[in-house]
Protein backbone atom coordinates (compact mmCIF):
# COMPACT_ATOMS: atom_id res chain seq x y z
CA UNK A 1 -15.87 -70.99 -106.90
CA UNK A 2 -16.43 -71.90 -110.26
CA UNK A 3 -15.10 -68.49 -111.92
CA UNK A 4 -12.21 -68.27 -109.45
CA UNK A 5 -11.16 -71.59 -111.29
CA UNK A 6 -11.95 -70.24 -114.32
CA UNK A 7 -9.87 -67.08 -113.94
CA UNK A 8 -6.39 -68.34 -112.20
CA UNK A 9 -5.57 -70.55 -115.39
CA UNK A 10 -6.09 -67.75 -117.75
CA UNK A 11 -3.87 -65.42 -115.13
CA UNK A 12 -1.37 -68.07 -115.28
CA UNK A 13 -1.10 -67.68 -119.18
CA UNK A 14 -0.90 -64.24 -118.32
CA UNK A 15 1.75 -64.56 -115.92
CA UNK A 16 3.94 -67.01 -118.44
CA UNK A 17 3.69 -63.82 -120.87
CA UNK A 18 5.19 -61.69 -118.85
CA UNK A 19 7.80 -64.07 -117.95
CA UNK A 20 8.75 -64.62 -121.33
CA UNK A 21 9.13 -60.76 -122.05
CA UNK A 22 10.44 -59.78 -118.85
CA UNK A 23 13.45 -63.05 -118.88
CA UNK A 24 13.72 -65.88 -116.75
CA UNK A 25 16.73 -63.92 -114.97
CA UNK A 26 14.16 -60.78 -114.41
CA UNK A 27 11.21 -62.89 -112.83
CA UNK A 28 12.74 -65.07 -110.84
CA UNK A 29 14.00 -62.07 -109.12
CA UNK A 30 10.54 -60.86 -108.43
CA UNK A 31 9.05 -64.20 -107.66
CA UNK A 32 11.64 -64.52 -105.06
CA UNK A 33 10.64 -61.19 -103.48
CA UNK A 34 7.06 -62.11 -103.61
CA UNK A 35 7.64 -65.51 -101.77
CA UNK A 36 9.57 -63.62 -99.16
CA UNK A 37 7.00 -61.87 -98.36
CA UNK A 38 4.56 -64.58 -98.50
CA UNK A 39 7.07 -65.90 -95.66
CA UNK A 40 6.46 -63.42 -92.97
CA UNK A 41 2.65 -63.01 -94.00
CA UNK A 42 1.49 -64.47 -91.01
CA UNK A 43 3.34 -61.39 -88.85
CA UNK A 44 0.64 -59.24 -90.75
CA UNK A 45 -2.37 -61.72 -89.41
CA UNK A 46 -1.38 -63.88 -87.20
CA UNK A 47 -4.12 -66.48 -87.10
CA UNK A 48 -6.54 -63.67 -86.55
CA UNK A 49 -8.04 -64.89 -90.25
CA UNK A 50 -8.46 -68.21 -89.52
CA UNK A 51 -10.16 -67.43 -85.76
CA UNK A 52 -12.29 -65.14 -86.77
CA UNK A 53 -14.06 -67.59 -88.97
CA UNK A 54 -14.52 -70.63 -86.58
CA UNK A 55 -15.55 -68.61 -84.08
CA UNK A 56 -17.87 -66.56 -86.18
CA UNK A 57 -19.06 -69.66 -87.63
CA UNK A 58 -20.06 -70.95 -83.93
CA UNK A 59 -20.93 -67.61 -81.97
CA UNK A 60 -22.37 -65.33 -84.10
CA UNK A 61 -21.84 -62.58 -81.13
CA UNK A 62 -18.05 -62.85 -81.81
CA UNK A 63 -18.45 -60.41 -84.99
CA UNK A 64 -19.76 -57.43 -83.24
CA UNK A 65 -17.99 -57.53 -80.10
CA UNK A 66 -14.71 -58.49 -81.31
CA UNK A 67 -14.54 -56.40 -84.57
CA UNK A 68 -14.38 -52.54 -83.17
CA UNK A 69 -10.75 -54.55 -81.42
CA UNK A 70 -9.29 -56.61 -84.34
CA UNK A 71 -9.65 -54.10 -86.90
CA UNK A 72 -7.15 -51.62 -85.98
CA UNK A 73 -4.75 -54.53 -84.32
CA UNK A 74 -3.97 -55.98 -87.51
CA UNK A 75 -3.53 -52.33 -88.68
CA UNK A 76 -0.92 -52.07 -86.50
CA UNK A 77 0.88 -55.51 -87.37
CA UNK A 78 0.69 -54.59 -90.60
CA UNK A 79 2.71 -51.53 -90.28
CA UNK A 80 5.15 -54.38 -87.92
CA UNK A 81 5.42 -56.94 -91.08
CA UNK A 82 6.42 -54.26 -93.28
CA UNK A 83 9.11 -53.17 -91.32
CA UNK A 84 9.66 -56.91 -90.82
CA UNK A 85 9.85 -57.81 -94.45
CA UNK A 86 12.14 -54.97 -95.78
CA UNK A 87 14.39 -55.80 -92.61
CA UNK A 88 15.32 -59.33 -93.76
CA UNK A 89 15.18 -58.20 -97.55
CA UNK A 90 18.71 -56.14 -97.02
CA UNK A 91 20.03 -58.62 -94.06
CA UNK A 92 19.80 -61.25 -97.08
CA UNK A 93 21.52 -59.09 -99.47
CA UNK A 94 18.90 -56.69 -101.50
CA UNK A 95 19.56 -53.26 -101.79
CA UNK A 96 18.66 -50.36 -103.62
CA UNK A 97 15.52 -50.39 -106.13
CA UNK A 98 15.22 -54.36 -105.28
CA UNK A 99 14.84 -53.37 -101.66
CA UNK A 100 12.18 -50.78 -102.92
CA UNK A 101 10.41 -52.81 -105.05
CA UNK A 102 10.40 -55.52 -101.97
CA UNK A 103 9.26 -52.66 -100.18
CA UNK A 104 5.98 -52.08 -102.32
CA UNK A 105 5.36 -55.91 -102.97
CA UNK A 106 4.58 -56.39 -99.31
CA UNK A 107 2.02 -53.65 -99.12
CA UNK A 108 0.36 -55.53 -101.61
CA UNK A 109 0.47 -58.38 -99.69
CA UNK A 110 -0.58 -56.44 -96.77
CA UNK A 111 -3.46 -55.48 -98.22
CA UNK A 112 -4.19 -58.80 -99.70
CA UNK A 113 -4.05 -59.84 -95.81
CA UNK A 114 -6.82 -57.48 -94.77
CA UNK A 115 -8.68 -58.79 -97.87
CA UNK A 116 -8.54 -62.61 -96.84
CA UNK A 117 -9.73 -61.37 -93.02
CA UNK A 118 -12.48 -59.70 -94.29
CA UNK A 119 -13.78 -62.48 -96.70
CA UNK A 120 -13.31 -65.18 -93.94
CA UNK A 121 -16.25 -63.10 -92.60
CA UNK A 122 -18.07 -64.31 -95.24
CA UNK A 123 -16.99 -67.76 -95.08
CA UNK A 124 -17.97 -68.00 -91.35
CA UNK A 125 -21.90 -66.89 -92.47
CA UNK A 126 -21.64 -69.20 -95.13
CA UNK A 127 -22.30 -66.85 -97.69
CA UNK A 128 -19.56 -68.43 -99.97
CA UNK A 129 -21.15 -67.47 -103.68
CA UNK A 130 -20.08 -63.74 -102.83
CA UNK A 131 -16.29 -64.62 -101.07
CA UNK A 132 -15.50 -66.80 -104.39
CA UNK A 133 -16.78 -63.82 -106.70
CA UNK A 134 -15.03 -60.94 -104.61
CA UNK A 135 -12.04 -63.97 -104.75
CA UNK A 136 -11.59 -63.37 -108.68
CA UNK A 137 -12.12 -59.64 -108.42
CA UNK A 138 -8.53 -58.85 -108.12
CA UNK A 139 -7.21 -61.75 -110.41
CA UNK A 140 -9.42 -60.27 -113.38
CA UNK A 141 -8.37 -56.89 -112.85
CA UNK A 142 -4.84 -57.09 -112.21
CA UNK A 143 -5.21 -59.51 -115.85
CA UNK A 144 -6.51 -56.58 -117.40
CA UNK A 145 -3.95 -54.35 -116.71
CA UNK A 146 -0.80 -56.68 -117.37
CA UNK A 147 -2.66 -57.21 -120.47
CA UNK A 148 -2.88 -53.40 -121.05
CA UNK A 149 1.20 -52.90 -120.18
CA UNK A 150 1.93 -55.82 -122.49
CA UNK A 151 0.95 -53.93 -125.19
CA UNK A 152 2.45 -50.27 -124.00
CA UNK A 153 5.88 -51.85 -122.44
CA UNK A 154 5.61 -54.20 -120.09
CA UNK A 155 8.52 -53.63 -117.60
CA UNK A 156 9.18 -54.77 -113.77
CA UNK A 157 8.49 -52.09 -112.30
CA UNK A 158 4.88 -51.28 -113.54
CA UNK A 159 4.27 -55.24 -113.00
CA UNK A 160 4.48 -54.61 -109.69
CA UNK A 161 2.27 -51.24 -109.40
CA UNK A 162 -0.30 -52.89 -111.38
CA UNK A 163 0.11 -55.62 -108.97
CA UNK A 164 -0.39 -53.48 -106.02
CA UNK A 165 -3.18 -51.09 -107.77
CA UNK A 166 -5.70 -54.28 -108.85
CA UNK A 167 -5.36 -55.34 -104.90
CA UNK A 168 -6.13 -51.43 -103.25
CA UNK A 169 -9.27 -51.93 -105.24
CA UNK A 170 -10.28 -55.07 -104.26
CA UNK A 171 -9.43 -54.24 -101.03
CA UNK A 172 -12.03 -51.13 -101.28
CA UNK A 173 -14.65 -52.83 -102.31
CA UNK A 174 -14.81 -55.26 -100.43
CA UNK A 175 -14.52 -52.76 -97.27
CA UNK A 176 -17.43 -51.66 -98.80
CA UNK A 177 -19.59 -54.41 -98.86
CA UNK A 178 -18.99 -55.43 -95.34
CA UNK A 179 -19.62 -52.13 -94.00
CA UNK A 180 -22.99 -52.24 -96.04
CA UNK A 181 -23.89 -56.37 -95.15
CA UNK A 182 -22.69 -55.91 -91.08
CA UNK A 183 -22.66 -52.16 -90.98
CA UNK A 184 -19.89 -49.90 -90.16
CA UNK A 185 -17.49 -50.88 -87.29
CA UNK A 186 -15.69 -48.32 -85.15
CA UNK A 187 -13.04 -48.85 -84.03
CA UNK A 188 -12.20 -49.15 -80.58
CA UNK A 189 -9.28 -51.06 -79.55
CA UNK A 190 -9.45 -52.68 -76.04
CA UNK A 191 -6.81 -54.22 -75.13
CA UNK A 192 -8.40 -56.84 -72.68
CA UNK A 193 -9.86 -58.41 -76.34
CA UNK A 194 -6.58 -58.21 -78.19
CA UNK A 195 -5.18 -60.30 -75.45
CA UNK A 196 -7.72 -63.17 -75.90
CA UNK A 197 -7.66 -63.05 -79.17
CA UNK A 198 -4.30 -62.94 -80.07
CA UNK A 199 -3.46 -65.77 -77.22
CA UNK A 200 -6.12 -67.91 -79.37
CA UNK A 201 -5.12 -67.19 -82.73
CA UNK A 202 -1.29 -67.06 -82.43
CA UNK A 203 -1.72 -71.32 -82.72
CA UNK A 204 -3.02 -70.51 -86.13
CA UNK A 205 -0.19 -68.09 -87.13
CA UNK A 206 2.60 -70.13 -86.20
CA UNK A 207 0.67 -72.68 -89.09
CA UNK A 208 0.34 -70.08 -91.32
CA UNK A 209 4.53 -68.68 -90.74
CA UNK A 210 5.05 -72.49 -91.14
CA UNK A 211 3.19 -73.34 -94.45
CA UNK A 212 4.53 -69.94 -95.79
CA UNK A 213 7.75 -71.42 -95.15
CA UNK A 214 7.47 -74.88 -96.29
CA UNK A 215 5.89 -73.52 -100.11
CA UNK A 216 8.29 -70.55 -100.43
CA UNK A 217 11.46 -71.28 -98.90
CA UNK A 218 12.18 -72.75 -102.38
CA UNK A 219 12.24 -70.07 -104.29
CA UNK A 220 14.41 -67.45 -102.16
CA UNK A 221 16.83 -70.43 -101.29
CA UNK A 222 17.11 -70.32 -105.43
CA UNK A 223 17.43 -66.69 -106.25
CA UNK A 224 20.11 -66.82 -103.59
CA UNK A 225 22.03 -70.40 -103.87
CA UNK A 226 21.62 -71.04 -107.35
CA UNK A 227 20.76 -68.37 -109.73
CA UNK A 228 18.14 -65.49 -110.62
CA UNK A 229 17.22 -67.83 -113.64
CA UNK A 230 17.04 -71.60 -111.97
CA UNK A 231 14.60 -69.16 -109.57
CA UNK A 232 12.89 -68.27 -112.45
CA UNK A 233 12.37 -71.85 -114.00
CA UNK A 234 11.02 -73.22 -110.67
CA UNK A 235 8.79 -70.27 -110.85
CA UNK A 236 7.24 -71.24 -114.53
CA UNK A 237 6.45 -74.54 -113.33
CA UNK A 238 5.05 -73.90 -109.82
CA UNK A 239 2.70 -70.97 -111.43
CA UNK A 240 0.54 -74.10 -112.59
CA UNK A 241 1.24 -76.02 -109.19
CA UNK A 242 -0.07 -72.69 -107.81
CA UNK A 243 -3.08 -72.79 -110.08
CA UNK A 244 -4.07 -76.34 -110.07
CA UNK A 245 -3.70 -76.20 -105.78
CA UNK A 246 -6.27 -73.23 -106.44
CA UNK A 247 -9.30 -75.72 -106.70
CA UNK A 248 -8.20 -76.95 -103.42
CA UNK A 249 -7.42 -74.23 -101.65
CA UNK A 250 -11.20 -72.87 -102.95
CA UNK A 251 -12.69 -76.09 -101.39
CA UNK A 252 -10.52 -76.87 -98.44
CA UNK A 253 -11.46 -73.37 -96.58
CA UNK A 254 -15.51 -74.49 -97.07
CA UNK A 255 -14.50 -77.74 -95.22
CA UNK A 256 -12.37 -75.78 -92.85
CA UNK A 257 -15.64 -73.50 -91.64
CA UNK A 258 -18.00 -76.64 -91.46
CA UNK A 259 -15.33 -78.71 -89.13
CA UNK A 260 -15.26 -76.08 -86.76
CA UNK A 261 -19.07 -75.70 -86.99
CA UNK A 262 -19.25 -79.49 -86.29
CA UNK A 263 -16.32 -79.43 -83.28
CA UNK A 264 -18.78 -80.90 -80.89
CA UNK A 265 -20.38 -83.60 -83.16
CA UNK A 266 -18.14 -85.99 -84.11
CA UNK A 267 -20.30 -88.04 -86.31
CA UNK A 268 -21.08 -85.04 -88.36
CA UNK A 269 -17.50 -84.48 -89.00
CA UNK A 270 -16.76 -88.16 -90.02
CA UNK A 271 -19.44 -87.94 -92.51
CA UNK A 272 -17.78 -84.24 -93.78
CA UNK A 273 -14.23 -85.95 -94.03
CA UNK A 274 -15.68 -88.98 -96.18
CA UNK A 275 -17.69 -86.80 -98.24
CA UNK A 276 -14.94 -84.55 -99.04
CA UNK A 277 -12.30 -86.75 -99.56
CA UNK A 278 -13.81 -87.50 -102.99
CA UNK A 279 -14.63 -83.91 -103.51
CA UNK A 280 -11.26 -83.17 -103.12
CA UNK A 281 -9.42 -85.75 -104.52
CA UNK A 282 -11.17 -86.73 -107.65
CA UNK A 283 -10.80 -83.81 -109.97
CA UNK A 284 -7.00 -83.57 -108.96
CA UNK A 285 -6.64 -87.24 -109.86
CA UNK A 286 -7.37 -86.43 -113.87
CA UNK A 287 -5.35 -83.27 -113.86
CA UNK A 288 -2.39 -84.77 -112.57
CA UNK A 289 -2.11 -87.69 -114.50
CA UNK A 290 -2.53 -85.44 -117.56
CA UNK A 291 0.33 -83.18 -116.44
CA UNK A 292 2.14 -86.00 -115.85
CA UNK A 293 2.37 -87.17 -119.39
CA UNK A 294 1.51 -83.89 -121.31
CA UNK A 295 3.30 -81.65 -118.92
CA UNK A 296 4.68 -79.36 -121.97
CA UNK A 297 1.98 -78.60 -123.34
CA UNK A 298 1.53 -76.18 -120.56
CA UNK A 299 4.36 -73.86 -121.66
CA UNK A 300 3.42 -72.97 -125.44
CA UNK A 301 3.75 -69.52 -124.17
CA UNK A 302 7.43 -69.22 -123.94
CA UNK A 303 8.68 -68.38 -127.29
CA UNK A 304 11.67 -67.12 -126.63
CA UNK A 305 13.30 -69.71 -124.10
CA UNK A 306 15.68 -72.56 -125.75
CA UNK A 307 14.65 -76.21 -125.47
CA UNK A 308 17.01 -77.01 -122.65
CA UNK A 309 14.75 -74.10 -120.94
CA UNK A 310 11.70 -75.46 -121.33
CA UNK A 311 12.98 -79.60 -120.47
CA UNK A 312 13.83 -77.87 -117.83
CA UNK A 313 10.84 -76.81 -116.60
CA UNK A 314 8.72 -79.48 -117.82
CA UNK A 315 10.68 -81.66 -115.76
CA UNK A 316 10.12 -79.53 -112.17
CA UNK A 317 6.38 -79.43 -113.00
CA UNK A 318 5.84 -82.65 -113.34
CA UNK A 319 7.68 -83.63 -109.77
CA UNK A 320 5.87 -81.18 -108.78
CA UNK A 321 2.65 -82.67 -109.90
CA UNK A 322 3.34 -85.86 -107.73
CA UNK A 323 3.17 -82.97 -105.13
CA UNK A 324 -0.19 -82.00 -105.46
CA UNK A 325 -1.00 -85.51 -105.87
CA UNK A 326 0.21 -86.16 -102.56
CA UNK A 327 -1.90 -82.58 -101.23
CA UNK A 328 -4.71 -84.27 -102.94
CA UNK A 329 -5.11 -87.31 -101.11
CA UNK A 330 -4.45 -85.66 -97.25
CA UNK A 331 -4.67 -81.72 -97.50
CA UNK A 332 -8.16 -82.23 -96.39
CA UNK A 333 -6.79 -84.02 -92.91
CA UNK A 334 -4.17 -81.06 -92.19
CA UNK A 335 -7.58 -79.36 -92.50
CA UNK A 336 -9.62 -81.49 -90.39
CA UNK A 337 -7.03 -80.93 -87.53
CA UNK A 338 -6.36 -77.37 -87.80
CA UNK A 339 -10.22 -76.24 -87.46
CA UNK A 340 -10.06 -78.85 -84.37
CA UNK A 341 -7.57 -77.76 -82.14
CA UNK A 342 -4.97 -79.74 -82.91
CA UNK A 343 -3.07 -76.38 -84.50
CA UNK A 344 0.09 -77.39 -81.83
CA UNK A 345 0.87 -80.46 -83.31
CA UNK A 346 0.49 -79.50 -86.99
CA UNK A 347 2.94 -76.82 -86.12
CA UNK A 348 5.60 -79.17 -84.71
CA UNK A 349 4.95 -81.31 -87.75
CA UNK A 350 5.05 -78.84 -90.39
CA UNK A 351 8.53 -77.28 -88.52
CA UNK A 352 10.29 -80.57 -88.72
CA UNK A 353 9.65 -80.32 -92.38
CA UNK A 354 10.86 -77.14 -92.84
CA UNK A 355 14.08 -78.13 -91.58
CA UNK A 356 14.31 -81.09 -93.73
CA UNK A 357 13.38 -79.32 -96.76
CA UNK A 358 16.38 -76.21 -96.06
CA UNK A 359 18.92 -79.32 -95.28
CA UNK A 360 18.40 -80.51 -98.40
CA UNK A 361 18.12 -77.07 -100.08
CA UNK A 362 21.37 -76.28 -98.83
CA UNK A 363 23.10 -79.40 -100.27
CA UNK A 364 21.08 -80.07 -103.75
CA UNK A 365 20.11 -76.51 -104.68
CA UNK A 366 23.73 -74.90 -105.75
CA UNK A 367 24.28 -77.83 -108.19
CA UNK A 368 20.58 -79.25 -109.68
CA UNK A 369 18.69 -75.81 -109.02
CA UNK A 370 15.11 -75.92 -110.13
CA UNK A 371 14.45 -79.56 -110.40
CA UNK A 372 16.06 -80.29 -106.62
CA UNK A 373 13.56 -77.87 -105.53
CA UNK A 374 10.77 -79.78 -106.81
CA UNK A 375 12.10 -82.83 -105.65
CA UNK A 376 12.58 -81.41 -102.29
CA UNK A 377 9.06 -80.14 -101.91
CA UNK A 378 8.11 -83.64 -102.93
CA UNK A 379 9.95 -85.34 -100.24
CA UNK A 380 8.41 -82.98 -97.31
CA UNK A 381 5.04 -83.12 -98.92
CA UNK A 382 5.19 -86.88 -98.14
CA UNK A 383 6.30 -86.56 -94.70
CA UNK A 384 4.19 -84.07 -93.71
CA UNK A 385 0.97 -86.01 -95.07
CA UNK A 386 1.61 -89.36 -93.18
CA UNK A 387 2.25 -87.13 -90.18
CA UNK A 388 -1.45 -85.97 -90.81
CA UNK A 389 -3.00 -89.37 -91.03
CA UNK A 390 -0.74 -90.51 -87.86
CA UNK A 391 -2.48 -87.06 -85.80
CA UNK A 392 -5.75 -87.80 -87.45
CA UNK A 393 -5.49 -91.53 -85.87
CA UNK A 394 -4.43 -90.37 -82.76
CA UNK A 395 -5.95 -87.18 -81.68
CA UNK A 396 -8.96 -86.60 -83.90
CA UNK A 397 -11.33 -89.44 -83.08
CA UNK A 398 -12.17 -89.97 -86.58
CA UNK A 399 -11.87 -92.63 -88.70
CA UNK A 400 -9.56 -92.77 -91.90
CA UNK A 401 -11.36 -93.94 -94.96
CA UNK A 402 -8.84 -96.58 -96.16
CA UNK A 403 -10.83 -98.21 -98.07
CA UNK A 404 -11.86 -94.77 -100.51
CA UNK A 405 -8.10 -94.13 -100.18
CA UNK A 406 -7.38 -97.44 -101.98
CA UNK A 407 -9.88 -96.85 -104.51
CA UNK A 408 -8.89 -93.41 -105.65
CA UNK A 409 -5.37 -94.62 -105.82
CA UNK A 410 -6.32 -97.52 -107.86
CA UNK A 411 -8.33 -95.54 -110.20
CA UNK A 412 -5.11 -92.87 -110.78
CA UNK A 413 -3.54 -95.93 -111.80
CA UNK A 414 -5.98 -97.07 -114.20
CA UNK A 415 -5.93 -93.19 -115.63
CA UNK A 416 -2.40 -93.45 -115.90
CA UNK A 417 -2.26 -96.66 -117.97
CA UNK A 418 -4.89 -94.85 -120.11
CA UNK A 419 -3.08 -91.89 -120.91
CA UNK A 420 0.32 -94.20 -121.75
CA UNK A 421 -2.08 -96.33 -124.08
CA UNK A 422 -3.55 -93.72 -125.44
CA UNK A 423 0.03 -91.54 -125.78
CA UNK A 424 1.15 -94.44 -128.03
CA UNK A 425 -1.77 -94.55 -130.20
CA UNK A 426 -2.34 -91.43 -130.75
CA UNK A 427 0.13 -88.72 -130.01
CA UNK A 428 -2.33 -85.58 -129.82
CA UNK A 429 -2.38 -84.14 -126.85
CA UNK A 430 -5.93 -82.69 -126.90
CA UNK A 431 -7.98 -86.49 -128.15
CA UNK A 432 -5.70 -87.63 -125.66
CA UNK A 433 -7.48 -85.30 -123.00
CA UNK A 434 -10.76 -85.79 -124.08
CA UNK A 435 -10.90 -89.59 -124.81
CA UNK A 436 -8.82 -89.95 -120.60
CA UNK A 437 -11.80 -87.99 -119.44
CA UNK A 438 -14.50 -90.02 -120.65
CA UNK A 439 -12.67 -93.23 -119.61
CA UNK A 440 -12.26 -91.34 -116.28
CA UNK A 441 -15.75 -91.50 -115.92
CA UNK A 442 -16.21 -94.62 -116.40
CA UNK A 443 -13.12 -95.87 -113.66
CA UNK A 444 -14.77 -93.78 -110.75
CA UNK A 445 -17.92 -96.21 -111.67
CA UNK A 446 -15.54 -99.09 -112.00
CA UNK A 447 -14.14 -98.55 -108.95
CA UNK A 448 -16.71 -97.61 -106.65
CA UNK A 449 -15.50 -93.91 -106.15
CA UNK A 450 -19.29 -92.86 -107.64
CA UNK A 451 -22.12 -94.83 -107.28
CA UNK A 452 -25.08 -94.87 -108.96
CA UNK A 453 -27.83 -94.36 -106.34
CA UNK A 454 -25.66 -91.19 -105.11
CA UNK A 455 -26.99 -89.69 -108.72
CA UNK A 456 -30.33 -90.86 -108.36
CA UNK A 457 -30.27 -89.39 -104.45
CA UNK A 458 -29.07 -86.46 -106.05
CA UNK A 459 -31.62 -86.10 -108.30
């Protein structure tokens, strides 16, 4: 976990590079055919990720008698989402190399798919060290390579390739090592299994379509309604959204496997959700508040934009930072839910959101561009989040920790005050950082959020 933090901030430098070479206009073109096919990803799965590791992680049997079935199935969906995904590329107006290049972005994604399935094998047996290092795999690679074109001629069309080159590998190696930890699986496709399986899982893919929709609407709704460069301004701000969300989306997943393992025992789960709401929360809390008031700091890398450019941008990331402030504090119950069979409801929730977020996409996106986006996401985040603690309440039979919600919000203020005060006294973005995290420390004591006899029990 550790070095797949470590290596999506230095990819996001990476990524700001080849923005800055390639033009705002260029990116945003390819962002928006990357979050297009992000949309229809779940056509390429369709939950059979997410089932395969809660019911791995409760019936071990489920691997080898399942396998030989969903193996080639999502071989043949995949072969569907392409088709899928270049379909609704030229019904939306691409043609040409754009439609080509849409083309070989989603069999990147596609393999990417098969990549996450077979790592939620791992997840399921707990063996987490090896999914987080086979997790930065592909991000190191593929940063090797840009880093190689940037000096030889970075253009789009080898960005993509290299794109699609670093994921065959991981892909293959990964293969590999499954083959080697569980042994080789044949395939035999029966379709009494697919049946079951795909009437359990499609709950989780209509999640997945959803959330696919609700992050990346944004950005096609841009490239389309506003312009290729407003696309590629929200695109420089959400790459550290994207990056910061990673530490979440590296611990959520753990939590995701030990809620289902815990389905029957709701006691266990309530001490999970407690536990992990400081896990979760707490590190976000600094990062955010630092964003907040040093957000352009973050975008040293684009030398050739103009200062409206960059305002621009700074101004989208940090609404966008309220954002993952709001993930922070409730992601964890949209996972709580989802691993408990409440996927029906989330669904429903996350749909009404959807629309909201396209109303208002329609209406603001044509004249404010990037920053309505942000603002947008904002608003649905919100909704969706007290729609979370309103399920939790209702159907989860577990209790909401109020009173560690009050404290961590209490503490962001107290950051926040910090980093004004110490803004004003100093002006240097890097003391600033420093002297907020020690004081940071010493609020979570202040507050209660860390105790000391948790560090002695620790010890």
């Amino acid at each position: 976990m550790l070095l797949n933090l470590l290596v999506k901030p230095g990819w996001v430098v990476v990524e700001n590079l080849v923005q800055d070479r390639l033009g705002h206009a260029a990116f945003g073109t390819f962002t928006a055919l990357y979050a297009l096919t992000l949309i229809f990803a779940s056509v390429s799965d369709l939950g059979l990720t997410q089932l395969t590791t809660k019911r791995v992680a409760a019936n071990a049997e489920f691997l080898p008698e399942y396998f030989p079935t969903i193996l080639p199935l999502k071989g043949g969906l995949s072969v569907l989402f392409l088709a899928l995904i270049v379909g609704a590329g030229w019904l939306i107006g691409y043609r040409g190399h754009i439609l080509t290049l849409l083309a070989l972005t989603g069999t990147g994604l596609l393999l990417t798919q098969y990549t996450s399935f077979l790592r939620g094998t791992l997840q399921a047996h707990q063996r987490f060290n090896t999914d987080a290092l086979l997790s930065v795999l592909e991000k190191a690679l593929l940063l090797l390579l840009v880093l190689g074109l940037l000096t030889v001629g970075l253009t789009l069309d080898n960005y993509v390739v290299a794109r699609s080159a670093a994921t065959l590998f991981t892909f293959v190696v990964l293969y590999v090592l499954i083959t080697r930890l569980y042994g080789f699986v044949r395939f035999r496709l029966r379709w009494s299994h697919a049946r079951t399986v795909l009437r359990a899982s499609l709950p989780f893919a209509m999640i997945t379509l959803l959330y696919g929709l609700n992050e990346r609407i944004d950005m096609v709704m841009l490239e389309r309604l506003a312009t290729p460069a407003e696309a590629g301004y929200y695109a420089g701000a959400y790459r550290w959204v994207d990056a910061i969300m990673m530490y979440m989306w590296t611990v959520l997943p753990l939590f995701f496997a030990k809620f289902a393992h815990a389905t029957d025992r709701p006691g266990e789960q309530q001490e999970l959700l407690w536990f992990g709401q400081r896990i979760v929360t707490v590190p976000l809390l600094f990062v955010c508040a630092f964003v907040l008031f040093r957000g352009e700091v973050l975008f040293w890398q684009f030398t050739h934009s103009t200062p409206t450019e960059l305002a621009h941008m700074t101004l989208s990331l940090r609404i966008l930072m309220v954002n993952v402030l709001v993930h922070a504090f409730f992601a964890i119950y949209s996972t709580l839910l989802t691993s408990t069979s409440q996927e029906k409801p989330v669904s429903w929730l996350v749909g009404i959101s959807i629309a909201l977020n396209v109303g208002l996409n329609v209406v603001l996106l044509p004249r404010y561009g990037a920053v309505a986006a942000a603002l947008d996401t904002l608003l649905c985040a919100v909704f969706v989040s007290g729609g979370y603690l309103w399920l939790v309440q209702k159907r989860a039979g577990v209790q909401i920790p109020w009173a560690m919600l009050a404290r961590l919000a209490l503490a962001f203020g107290l950051l926040c005050a910090t980093f004004w005060g110490l803004r004003q006294l100093l002006n240097q973005w890097l003391l600033e950082a420093v002297l907020g995290g020690l004081t940071f420390i010493g609020i979570l004591f202040a507050c209660g959020i860390v105790k000391l006899s948790e560090l002695k029990a620790l010890r």
